[in-house]
C-alpha atoms as a PDB file:
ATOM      1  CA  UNK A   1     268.101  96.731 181.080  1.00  0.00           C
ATOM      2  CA  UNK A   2     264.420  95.522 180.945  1.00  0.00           C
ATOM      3  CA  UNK A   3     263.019  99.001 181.532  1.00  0.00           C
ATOM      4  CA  UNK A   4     265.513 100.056 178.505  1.00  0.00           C
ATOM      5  CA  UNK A   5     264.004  97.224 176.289  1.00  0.00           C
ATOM      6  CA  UNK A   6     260.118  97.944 177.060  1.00  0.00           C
ATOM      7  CA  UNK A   7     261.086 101.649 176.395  1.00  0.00           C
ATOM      8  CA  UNK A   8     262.710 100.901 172.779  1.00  0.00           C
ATOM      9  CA  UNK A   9     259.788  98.300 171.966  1.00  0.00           C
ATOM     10  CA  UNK A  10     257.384 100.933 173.048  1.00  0.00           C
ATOM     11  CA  UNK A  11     259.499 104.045 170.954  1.00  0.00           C
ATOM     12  CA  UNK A  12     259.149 101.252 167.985  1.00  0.00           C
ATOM     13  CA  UNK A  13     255.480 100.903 167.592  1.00  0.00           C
ATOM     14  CA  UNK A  14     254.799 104.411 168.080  1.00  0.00           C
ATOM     15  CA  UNK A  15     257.731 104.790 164.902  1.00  0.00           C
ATOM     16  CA  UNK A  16     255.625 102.097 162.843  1.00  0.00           C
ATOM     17  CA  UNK A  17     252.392 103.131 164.324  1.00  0.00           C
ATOM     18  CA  UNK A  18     253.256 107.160 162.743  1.00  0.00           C
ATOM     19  CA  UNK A  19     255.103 105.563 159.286  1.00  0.00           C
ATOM     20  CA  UNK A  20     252.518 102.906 158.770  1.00  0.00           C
ATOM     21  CA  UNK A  21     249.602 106.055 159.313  1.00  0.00           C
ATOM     22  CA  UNK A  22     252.181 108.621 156.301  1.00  0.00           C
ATOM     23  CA  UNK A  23     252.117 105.503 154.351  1.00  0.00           C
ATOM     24  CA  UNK A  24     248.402 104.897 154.488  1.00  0.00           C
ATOM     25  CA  UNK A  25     247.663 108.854 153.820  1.00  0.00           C
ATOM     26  CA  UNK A  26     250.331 108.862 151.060  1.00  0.00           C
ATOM     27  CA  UNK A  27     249.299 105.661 149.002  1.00  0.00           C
ATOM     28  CA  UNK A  28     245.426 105.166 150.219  1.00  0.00           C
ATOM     29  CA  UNK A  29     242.433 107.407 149.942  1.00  0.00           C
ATOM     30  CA  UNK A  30     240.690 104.975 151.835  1.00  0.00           C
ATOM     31  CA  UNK A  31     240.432 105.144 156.252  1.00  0.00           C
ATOM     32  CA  UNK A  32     240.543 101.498 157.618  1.00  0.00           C
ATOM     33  CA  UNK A  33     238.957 102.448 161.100  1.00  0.00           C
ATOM     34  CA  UNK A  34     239.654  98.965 163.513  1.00  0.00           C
ATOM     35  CA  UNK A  35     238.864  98.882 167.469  1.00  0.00           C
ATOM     36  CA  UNK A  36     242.180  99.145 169.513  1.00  0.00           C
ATOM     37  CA  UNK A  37     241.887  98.455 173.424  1.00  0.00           C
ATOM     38  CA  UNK A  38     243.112 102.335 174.010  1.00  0.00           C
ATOM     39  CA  UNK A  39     243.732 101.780 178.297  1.00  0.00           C
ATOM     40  CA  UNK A  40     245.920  99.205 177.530  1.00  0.00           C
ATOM     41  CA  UNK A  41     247.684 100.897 175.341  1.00  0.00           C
ATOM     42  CA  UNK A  42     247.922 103.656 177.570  1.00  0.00           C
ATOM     43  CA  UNK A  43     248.989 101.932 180.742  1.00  0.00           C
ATOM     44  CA  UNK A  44     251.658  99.812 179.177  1.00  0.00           C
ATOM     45  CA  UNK A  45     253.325 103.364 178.125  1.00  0.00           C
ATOM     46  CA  UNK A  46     252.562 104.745 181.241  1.00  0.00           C
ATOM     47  CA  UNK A  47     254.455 101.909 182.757  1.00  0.00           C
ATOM     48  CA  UNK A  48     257.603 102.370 180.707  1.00  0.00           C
ATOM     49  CA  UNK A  49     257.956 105.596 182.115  1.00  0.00           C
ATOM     50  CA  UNK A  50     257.112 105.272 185.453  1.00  0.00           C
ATOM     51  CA  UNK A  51     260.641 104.165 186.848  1.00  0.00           C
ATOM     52  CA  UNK A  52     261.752 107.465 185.460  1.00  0.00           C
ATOM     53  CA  UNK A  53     258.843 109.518 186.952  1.00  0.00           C
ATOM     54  CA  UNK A  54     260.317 107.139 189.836  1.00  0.00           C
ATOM     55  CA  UNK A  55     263.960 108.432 189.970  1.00  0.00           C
ATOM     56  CA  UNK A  56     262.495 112.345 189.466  1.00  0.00           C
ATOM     57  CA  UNK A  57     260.193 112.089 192.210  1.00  0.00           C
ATOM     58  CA  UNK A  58     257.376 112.767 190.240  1.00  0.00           C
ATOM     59  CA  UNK A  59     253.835 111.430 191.578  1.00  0.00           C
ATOM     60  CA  UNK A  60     252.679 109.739 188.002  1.00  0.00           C
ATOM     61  CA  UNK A  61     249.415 108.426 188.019  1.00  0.00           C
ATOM     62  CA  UNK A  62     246.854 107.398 185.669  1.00  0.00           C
ATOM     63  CA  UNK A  63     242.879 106.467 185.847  1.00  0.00           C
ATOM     64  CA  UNK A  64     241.484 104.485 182.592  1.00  0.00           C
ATOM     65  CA  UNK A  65     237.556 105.435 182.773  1.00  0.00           C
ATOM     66  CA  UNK A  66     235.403 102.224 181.761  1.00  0.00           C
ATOM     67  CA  UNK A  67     233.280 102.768 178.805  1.00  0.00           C
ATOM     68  CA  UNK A  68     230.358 100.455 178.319  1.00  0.00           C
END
């Protein structure tokens, strides 16, 4: 039931995330550029999915590559 949760929280930002970017290139000729922390990002959705890789037998991995 967690993994369910975590996967609809995660399936709801990315549905805000992709209405929130229409909205802004519908109503806004402006770009509001702000820093995200992208691995984070990343390996929280990688995480949602890896019971699933999990049950398929699938070898999921993932590197984040440090930036400085």
């Amino acid at each position: 039931m967690n993994t369910a949760l975590r996967n609809v929280n995660a399936l709801l930002r990315l549905t805000t995330n992709l209405i929130n970017f229409e909205r802004a290139d519908v109503y806004s000729s402006e770009l509001y550029i702000s820093e995200y922390e992208l691995n984070t990002y990343l390996t929280e959705t990688f995480n949602a999915f890896r019971p699933y890789a999990s049950v398929k037998h699938i070898n999921f991995t993932t590197k984040a590559i440090s930036v400085t």
